[in-house]
N, C-alpha and C. Protein backbone atom coordinates (compact mmCIF):
# COMPACT_ATOMS: atom_id res chain seq x y z
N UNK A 1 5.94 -48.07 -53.92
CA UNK A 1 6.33 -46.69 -53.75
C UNK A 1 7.14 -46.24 -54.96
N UNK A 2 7.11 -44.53 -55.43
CA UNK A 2 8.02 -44.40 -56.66
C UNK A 2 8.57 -43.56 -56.10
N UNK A 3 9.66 -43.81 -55.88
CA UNK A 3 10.76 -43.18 -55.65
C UNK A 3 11.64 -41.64 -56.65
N UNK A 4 11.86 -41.08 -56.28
CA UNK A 4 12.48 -39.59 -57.03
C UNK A 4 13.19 -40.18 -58.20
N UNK A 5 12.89 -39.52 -59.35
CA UNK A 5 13.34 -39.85 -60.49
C UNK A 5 15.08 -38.86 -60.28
N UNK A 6 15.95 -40.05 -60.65
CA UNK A 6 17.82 -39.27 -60.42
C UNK A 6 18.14 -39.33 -62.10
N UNK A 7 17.70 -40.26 -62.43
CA UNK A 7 18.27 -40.59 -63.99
C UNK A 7 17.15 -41.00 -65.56
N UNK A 8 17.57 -40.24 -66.07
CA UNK A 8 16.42 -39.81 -67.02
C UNK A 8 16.87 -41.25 -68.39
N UNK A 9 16.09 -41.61 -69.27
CA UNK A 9 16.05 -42.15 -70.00
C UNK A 9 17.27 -41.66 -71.11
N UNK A 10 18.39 -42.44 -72.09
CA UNK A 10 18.63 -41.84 -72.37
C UNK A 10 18.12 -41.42 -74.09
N UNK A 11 18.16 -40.13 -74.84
CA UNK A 11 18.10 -39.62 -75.82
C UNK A 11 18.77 -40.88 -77.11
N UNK A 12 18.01 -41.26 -77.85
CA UNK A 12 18.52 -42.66 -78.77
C UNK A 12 19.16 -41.38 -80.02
N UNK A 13 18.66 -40.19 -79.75
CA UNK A 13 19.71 -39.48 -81.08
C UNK A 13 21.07 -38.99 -80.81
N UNK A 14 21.39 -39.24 -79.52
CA UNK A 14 22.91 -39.07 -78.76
C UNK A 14 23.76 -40.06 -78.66
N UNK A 15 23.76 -40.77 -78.95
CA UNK A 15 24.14 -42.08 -78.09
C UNK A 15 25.18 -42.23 -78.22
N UNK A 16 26.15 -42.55 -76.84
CA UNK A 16 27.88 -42.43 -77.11
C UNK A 16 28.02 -44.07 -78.07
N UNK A 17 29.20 -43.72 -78.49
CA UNK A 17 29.75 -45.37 -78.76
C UNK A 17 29.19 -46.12 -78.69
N UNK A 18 30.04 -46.24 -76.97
CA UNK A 18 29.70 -47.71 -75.94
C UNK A 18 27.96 -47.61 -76.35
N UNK A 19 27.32 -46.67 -76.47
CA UNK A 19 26.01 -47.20 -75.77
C UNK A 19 25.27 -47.40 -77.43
N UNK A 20 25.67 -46.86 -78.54
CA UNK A 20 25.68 -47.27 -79.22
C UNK A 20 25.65 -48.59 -79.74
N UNK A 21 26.79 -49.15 -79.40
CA UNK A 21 27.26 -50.71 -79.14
C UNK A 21 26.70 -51.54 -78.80
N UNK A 22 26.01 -51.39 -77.16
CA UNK A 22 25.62 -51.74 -76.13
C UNK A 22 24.01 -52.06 -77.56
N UNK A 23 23.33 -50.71 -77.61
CA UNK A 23 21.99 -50.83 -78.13
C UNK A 23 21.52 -51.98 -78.85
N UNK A 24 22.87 -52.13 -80.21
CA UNK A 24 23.04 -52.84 -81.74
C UNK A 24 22.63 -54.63 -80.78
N UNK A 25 22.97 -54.93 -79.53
CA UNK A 25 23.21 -56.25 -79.22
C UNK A 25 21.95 -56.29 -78.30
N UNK A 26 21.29 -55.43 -78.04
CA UNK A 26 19.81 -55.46 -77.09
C UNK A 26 18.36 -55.82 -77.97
N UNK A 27 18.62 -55.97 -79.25
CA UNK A 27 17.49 -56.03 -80.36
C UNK A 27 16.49 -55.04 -79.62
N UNK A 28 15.22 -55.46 -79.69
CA UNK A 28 14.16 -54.91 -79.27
C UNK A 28 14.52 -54.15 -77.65
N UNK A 29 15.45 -54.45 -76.85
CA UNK A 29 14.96 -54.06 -75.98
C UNK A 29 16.09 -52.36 -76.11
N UNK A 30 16.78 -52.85 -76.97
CA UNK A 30 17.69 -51.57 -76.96
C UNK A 30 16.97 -50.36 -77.85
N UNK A 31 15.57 -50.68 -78.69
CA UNK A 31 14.97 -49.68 -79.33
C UNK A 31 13.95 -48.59 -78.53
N UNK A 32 13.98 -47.31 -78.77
CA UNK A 32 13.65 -46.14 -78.41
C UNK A 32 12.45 -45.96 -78.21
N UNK A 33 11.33 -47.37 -78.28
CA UNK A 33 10.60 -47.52 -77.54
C UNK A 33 10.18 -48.57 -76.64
N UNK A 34 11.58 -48.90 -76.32
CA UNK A 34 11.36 -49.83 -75.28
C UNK A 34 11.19 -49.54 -73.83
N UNK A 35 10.99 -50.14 -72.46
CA UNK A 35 10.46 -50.23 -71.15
C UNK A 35 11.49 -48.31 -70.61
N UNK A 36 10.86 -47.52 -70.13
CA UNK A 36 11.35 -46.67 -69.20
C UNK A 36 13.13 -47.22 -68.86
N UNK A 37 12.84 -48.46 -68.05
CA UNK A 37 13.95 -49.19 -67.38
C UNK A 37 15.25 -49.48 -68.63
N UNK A 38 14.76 -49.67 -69.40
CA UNK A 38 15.80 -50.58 -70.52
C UNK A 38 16.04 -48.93 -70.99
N UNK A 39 15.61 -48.00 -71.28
CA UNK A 39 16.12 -46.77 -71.85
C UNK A 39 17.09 -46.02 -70.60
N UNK A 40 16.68 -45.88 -69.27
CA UNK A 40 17.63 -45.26 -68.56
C UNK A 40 18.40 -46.25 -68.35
N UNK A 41 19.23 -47.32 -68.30
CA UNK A 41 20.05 -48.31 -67.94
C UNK A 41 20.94 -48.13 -69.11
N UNK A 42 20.78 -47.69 -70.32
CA UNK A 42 21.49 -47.42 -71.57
C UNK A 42 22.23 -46.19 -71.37
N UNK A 43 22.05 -46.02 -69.79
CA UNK A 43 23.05 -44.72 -69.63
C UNK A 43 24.45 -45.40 -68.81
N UNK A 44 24.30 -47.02 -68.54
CA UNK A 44 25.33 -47.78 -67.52
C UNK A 44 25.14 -48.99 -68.78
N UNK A 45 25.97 -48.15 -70.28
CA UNK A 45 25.99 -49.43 -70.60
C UNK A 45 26.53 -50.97 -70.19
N UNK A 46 28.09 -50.55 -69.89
CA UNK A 46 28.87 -51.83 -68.37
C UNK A 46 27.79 -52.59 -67.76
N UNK A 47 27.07 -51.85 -67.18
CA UNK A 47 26.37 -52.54 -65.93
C UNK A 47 25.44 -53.01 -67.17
N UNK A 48 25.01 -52.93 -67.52
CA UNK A 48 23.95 -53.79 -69.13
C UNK A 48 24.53 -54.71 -69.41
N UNK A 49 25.53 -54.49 -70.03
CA UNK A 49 26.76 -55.60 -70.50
C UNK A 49 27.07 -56.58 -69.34
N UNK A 50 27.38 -56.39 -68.18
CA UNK A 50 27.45 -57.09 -67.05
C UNK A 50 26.35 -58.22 -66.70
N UNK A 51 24.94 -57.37 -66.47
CA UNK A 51 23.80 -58.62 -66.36
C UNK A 51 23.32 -58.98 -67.27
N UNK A 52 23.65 -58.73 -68.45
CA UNK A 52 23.17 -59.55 -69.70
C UNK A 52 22.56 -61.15 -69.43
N UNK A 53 24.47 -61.89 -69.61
CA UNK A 53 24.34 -63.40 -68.81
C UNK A 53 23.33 -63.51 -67.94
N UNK A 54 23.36 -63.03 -66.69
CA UNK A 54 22.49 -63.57 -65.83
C UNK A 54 21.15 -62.83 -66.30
N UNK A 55 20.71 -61.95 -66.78
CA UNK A 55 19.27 -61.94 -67.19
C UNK A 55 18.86 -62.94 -68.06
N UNK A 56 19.86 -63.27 -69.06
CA UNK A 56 19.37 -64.34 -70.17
C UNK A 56 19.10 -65.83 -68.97
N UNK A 57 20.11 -66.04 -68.27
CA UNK A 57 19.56 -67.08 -67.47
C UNK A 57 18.13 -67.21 -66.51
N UNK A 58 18.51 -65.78 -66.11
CA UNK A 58 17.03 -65.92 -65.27
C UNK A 58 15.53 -66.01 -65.83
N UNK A 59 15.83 -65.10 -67.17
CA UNK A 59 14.34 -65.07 -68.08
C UNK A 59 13.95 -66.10 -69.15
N UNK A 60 15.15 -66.63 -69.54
CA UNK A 60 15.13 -67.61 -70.44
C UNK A 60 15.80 -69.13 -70.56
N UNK A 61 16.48 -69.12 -69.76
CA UNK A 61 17.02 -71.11 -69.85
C UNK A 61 17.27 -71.22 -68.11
N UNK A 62 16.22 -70.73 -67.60
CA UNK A 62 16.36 -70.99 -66.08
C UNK A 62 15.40 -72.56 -65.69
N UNK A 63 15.89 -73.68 -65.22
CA UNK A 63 15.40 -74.87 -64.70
C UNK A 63 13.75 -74.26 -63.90
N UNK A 64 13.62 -73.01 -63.45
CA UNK A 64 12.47 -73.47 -62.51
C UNK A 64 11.64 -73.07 -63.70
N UNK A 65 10.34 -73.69 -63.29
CA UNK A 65 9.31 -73.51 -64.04
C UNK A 65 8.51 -72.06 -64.16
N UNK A 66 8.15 -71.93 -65.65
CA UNK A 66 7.75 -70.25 -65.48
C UNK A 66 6.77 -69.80 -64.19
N UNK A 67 5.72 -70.43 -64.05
CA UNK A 67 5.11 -70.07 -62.74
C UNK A 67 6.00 -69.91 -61.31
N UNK A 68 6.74 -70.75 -61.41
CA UNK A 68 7.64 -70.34 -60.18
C UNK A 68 8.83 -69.25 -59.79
N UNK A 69 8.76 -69.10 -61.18
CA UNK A 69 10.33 -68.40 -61.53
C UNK A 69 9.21 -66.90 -61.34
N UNK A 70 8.24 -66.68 -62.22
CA UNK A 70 7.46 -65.24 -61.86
C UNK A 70 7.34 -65.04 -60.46
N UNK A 71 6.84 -66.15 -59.70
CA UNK A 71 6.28 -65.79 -58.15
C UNK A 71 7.41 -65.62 -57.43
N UNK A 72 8.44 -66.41 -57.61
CA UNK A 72 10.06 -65.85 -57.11
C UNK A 72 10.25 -64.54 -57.10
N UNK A 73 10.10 -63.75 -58.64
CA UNK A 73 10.51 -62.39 -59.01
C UNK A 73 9.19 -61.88 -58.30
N UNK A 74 8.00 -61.68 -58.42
CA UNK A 74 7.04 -60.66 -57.42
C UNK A 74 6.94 -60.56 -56.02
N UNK A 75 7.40 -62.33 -55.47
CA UNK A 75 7.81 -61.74 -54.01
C UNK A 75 9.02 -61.10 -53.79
N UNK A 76 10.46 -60.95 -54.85
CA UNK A 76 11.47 -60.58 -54.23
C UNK A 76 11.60 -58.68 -54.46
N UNK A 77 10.73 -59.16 -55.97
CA UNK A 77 10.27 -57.10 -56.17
C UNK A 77 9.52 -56.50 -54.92
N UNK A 78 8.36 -57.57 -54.33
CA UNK A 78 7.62 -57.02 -53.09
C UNK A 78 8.29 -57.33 -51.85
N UNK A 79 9.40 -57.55 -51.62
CA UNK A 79 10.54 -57.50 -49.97
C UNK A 79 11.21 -56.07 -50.70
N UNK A 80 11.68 -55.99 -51.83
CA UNK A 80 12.70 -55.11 -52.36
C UNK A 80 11.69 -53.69 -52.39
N UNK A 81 10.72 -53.52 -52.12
CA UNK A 81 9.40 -52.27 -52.90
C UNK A 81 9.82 -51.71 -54.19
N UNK A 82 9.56 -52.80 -55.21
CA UNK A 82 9.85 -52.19 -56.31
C UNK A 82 8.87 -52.04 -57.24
N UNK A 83 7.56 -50.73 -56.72
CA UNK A 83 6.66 -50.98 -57.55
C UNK A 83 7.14 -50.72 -59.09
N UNK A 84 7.87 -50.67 -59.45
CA UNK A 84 8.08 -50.75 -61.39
C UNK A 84 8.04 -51.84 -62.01
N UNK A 85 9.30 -52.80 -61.33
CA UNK A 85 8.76 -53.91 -61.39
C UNK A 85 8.07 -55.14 -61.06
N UNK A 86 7.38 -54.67 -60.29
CA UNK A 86 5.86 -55.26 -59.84
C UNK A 86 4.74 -55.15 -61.03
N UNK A 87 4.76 -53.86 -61.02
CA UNK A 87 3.62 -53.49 -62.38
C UNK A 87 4.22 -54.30 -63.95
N UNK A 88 5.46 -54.29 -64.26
CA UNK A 88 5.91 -55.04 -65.37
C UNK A 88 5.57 -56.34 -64.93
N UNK A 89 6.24 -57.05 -64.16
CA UNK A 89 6.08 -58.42 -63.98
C UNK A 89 4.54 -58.60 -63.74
N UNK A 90 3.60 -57.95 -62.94
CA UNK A 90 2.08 -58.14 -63.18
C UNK A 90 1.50 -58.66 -64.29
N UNK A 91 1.93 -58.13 -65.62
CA UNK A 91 1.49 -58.31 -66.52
C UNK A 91 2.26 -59.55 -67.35
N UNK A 92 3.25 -59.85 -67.26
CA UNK A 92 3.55 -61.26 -67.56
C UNK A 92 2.99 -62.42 -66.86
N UNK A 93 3.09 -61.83 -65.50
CA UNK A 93 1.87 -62.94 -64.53
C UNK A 93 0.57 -63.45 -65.06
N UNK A 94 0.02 -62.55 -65.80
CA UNK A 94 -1.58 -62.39 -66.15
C UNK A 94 -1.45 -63.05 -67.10
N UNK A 95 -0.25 -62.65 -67.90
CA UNK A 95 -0.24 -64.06 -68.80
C UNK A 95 -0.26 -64.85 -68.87
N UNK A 96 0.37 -65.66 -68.12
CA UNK A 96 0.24 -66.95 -68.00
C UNK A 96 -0.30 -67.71 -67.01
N UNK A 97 -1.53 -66.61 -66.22
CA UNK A 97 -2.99 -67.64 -65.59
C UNK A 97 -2.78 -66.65 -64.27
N UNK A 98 -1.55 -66.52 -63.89
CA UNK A 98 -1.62 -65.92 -62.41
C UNK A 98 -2.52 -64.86 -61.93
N UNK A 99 -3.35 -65.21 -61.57
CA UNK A 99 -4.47 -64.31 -60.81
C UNK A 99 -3.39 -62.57 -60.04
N UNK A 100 -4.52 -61.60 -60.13
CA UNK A 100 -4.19 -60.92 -59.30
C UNK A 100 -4.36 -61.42 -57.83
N UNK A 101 -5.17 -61.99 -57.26
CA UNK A 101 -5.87 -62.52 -56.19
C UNK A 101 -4.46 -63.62 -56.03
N UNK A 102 -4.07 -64.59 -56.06
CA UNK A 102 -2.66 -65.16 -56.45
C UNK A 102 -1.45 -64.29 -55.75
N UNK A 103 -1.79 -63.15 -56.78
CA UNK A 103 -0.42 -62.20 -56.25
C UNK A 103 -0.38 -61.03 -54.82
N UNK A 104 -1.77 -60.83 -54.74
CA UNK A 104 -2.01 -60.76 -53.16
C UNK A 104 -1.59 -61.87 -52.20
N UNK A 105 -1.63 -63.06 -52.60
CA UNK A 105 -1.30 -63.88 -51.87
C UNK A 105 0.69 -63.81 -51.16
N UNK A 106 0.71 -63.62 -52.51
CA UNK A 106 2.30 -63.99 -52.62
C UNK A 106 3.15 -62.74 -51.93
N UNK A 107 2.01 -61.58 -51.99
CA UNK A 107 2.41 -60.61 -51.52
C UNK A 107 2.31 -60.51 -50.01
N UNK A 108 1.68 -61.12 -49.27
CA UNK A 108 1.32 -61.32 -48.23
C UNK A 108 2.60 -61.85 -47.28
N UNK A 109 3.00 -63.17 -48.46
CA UNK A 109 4.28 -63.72 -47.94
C UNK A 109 3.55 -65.36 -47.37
N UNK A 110 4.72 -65.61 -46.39
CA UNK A 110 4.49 -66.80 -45.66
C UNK A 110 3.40 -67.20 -44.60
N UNK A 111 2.50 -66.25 -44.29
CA UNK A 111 2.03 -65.67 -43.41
C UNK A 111 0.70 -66.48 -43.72
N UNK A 112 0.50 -66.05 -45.76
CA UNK A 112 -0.67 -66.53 -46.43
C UNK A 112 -1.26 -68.05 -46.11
N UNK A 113 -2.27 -68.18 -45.58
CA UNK A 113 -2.71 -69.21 -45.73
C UNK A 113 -3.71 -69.31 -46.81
N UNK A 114 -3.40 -69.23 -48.10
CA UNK A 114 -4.23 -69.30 -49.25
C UNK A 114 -3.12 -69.79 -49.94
N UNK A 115 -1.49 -69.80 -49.90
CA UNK A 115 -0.95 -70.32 -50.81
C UNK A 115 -0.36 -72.11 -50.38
N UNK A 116 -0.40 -72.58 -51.22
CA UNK A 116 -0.40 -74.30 -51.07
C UNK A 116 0.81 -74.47 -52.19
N UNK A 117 1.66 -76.07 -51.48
CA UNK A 117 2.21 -76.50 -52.50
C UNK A 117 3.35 -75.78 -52.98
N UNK A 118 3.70 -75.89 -54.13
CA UNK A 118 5.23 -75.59 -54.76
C UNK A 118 5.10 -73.78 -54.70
N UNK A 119 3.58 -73.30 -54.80
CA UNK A 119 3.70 -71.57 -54.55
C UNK A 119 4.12 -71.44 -53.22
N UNK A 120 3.87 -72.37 -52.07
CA UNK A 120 4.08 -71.98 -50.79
C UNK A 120 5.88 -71.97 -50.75
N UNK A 121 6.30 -72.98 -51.33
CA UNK A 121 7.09 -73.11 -51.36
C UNK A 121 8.34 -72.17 -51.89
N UNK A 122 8.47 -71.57 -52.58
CA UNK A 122 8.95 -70.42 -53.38
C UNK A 122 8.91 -69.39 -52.34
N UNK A 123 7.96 -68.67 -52.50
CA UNK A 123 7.63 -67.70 -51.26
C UNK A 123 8.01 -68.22 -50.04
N UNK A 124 8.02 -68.88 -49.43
CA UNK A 124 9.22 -69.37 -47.94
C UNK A 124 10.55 -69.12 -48.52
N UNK A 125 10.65 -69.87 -49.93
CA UNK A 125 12.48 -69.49 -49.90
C UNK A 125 12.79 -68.35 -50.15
N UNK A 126 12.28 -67.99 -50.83
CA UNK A 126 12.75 -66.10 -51.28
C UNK A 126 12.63 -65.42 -49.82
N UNK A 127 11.89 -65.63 -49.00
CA UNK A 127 11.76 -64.90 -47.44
C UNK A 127 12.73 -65.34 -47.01
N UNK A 128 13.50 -66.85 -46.67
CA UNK A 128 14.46 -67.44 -46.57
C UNK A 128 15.71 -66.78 -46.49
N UNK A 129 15.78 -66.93 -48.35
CA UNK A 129 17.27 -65.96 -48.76
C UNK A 129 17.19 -64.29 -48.45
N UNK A 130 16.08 -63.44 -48.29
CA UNK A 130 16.21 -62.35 -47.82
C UNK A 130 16.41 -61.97 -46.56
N UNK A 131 15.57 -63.23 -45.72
CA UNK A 131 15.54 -62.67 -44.20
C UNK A 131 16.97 -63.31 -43.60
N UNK A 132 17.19 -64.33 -43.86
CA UNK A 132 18.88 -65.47 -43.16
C UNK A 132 19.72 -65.41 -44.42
N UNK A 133 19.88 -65.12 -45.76
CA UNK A 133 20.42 -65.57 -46.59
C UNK A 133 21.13 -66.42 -46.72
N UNK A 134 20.13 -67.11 -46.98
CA UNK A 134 20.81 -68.93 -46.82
C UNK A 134 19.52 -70.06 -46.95
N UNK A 135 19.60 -70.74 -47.87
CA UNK A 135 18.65 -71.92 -47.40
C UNK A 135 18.17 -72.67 -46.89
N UNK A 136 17.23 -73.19 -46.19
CA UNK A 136 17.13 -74.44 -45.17
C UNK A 136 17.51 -75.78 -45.81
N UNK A 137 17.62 -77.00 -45.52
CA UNK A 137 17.79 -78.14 -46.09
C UNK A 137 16.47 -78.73 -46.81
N UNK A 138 14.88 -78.01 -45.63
CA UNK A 138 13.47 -78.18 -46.37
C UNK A 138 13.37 -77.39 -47.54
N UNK A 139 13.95 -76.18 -47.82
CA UNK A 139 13.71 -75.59 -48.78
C UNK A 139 14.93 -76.04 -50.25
N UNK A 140 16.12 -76.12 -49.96
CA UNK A 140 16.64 -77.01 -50.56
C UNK A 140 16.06 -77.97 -51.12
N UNK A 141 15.76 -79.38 -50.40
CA UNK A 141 15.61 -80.25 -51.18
C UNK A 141 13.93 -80.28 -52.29
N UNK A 142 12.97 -79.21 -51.61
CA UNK A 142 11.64 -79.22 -52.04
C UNK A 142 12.12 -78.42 -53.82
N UNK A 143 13.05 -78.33 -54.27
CA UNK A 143 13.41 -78.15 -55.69
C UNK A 143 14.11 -78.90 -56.52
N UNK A 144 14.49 -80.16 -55.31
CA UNK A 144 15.11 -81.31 -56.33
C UNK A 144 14.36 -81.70 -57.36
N UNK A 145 12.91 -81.73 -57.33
CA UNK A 145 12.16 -82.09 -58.82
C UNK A 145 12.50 -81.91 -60.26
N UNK A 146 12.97 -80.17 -59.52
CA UNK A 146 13.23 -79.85 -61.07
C UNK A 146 14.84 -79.73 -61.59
N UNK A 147 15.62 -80.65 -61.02
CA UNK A 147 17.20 -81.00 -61.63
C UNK A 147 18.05 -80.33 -60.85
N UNK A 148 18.91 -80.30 -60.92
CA UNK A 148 20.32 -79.89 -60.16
C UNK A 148 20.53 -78.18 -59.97
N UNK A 149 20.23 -77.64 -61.17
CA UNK A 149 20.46 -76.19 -61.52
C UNK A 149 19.47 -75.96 -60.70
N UNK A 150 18.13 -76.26 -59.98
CA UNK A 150 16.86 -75.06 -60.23
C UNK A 150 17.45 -74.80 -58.48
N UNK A 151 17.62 -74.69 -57.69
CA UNK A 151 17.88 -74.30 -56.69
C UNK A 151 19.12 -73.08 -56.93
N UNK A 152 19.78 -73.34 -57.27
CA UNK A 152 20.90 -72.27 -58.43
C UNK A 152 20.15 -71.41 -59.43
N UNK A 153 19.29 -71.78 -59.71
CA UNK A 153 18.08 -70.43 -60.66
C UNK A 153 17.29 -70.11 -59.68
N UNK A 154 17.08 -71.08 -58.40
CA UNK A 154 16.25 -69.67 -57.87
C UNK A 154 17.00 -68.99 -57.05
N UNK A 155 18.51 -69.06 -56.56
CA UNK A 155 19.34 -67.98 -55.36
C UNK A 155 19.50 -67.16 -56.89
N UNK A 156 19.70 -67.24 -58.37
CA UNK A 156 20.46 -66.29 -59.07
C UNK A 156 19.08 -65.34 -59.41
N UNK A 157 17.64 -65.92 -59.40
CA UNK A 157 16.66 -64.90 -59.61
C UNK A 157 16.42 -63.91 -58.81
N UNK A 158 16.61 -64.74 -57.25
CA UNK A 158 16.76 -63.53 -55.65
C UNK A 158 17.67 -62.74 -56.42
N UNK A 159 19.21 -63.08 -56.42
CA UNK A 159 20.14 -62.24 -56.45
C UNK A 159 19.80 -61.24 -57.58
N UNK A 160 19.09 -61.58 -58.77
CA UNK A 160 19.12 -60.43 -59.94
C UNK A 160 18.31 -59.43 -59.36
N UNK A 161 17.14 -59.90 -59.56
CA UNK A 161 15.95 -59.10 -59.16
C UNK A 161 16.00 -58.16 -57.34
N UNK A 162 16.98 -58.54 -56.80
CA UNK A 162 17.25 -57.32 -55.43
C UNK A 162 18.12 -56.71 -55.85
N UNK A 163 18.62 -56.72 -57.01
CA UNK A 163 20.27 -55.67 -57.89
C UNK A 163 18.79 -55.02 -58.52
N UNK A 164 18.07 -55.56 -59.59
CA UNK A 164 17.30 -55.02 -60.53
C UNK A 164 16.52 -53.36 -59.34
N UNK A 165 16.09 -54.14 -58.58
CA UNK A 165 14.71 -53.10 -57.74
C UNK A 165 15.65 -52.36 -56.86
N UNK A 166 16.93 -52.44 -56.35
CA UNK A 166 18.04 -51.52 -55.96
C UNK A 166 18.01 -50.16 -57.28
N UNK A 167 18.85 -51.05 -58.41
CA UNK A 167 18.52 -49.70 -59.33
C UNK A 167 17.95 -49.41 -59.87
N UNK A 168 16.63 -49.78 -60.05
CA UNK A 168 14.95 -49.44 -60.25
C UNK A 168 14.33 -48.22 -59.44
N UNK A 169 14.99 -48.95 -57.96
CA UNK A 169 14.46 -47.90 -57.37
C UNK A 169 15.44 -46.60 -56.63
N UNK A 170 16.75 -47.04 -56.58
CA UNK A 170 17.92 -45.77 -56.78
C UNK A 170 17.97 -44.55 -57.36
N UNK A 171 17.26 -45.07 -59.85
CA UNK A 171 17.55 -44.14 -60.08
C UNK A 171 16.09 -43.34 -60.27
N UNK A 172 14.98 -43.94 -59.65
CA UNK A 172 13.71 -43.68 -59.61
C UNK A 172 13.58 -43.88 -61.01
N UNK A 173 12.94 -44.79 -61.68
CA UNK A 173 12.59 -45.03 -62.88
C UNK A 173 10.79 -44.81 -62.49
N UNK A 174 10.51 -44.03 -63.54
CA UNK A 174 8.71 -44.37 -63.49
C UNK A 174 7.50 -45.00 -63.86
N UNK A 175 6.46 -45.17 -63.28
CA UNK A 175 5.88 -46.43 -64.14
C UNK A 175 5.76 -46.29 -65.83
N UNK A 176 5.72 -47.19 -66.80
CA UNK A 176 5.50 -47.20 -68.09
C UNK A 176 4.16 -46.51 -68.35
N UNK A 177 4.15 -46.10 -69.14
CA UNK A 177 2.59 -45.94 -69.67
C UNK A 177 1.85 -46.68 -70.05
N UNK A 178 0.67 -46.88 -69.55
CA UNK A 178 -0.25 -48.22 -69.31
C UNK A 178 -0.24 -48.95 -68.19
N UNK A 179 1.02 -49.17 -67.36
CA UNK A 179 1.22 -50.04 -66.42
C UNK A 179 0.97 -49.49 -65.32
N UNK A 180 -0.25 -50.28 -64.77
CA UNK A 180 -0.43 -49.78 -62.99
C UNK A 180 0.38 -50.41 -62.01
N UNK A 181 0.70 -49.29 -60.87
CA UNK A 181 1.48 -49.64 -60.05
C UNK A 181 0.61 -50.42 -59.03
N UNK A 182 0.97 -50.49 -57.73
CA UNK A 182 0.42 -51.17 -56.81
C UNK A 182 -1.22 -50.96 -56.87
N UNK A 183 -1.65 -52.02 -56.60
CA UNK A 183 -3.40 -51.71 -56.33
C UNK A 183 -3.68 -51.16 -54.91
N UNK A 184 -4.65 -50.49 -54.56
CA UNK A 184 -5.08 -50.00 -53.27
C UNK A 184 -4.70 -51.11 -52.38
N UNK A 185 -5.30 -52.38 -52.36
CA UNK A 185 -5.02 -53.41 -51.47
C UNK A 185 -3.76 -53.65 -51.59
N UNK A 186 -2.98 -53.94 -52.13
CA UNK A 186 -1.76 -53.98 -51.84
C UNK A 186 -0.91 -52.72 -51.43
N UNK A 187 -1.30 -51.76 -51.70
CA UNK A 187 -0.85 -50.00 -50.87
C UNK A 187 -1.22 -50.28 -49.22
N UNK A 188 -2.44 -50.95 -49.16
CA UNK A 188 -3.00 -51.12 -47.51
C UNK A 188 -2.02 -52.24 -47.14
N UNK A 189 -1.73 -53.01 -47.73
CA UNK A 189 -1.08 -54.16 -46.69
C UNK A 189 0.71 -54.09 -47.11
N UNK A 190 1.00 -52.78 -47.65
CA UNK A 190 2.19 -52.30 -48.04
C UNK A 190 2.59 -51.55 -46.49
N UNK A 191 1.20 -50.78 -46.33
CA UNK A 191 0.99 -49.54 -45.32
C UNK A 191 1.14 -50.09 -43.79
């Protein structure tokens, strides 16, 4: 669903100070043609400055493995309805093998009997931490594989990504250009 646009991207030939500031330390993502999302968020530089840390953890030195760490973030964008970033993360999915057919799955939830294994697994915990917030001891220990931290990268990916699609979808950000939002089948089993 896209929600009413409240907050507009901001103007890169205005830019206060702070957001000034804020931009110089975002490299690419702070330039004036970067994501819809990364341009209106340059209006809360603080809150930028704030999840920095934990975005760098979640996107880049997080213990779970990239396949798991994506299917984490598309089921918690799809409990959260955040088609914006659904359609962004889609396309990193595709990158690296994940079927659309995959992400119907995941979208489905626990329910799916098409998902097996460490995907089933993910998708139970993210339903887990949204529906009881809290882990089971089965879902716990089924991440000891991957070291001490990855159970701690996946409650901090829940936790980013339901802040992210809160103000994704708060200040109504709109899809990018190029990026499709939900597919019909997933609008029907949204519906």
């Amino acid at each position: 669903m896209q929600y009413p646009t409240r907050v507009s991207p901001v103007d890169h030939n205005d830019l206060s100070p702070r957001q000034a500031e804020q931009v110089a330390k975002m490299g690419d993502l702070g330039k004036p043609d970067a994501s819809l999302l990364m341009r209106t968020l340059l209006n809360f530089p603080e809150f930028l400055r704030a999840i920095g840390r934990t975005a760098t953890r979640v996107t880049e030195t997080s213990n779970l493995p990239t396949r798991l760490y994506q299917l984490a973030c598309m089921r918690t964008v799809w409990l959260c309805d955040s088609e914006y970033l659904w359609a962004r993360h889609r396309v990193e999915c595709l990158e690296i093998g994940i079927t659309d057919e995959e992400l119907y799955e995941v979208a489905i939830g626990p329910k799916s009997t098409k998902l097996e294994g460490l995907d089933k697994l993910i998708v139970e915990a993210i339903d887990e931490m949204h529906n009881m917030h809290y882990l089971t001891d089965e879902q716990w220990s089924g991440f000891d594989q991957f070291g001490h931290n990855a159970v701690m990268d996946l409650m901090t990916t829940y936790g980013f990504y339901t802040t992210m699609a809160a103000t994704v979808n708060t200040m109504g950000v709109p899809l990018d250009e190029g990026f499709s939002g939900y597919s019909d089948e997933l609008k029907a089993l949204k519906a």
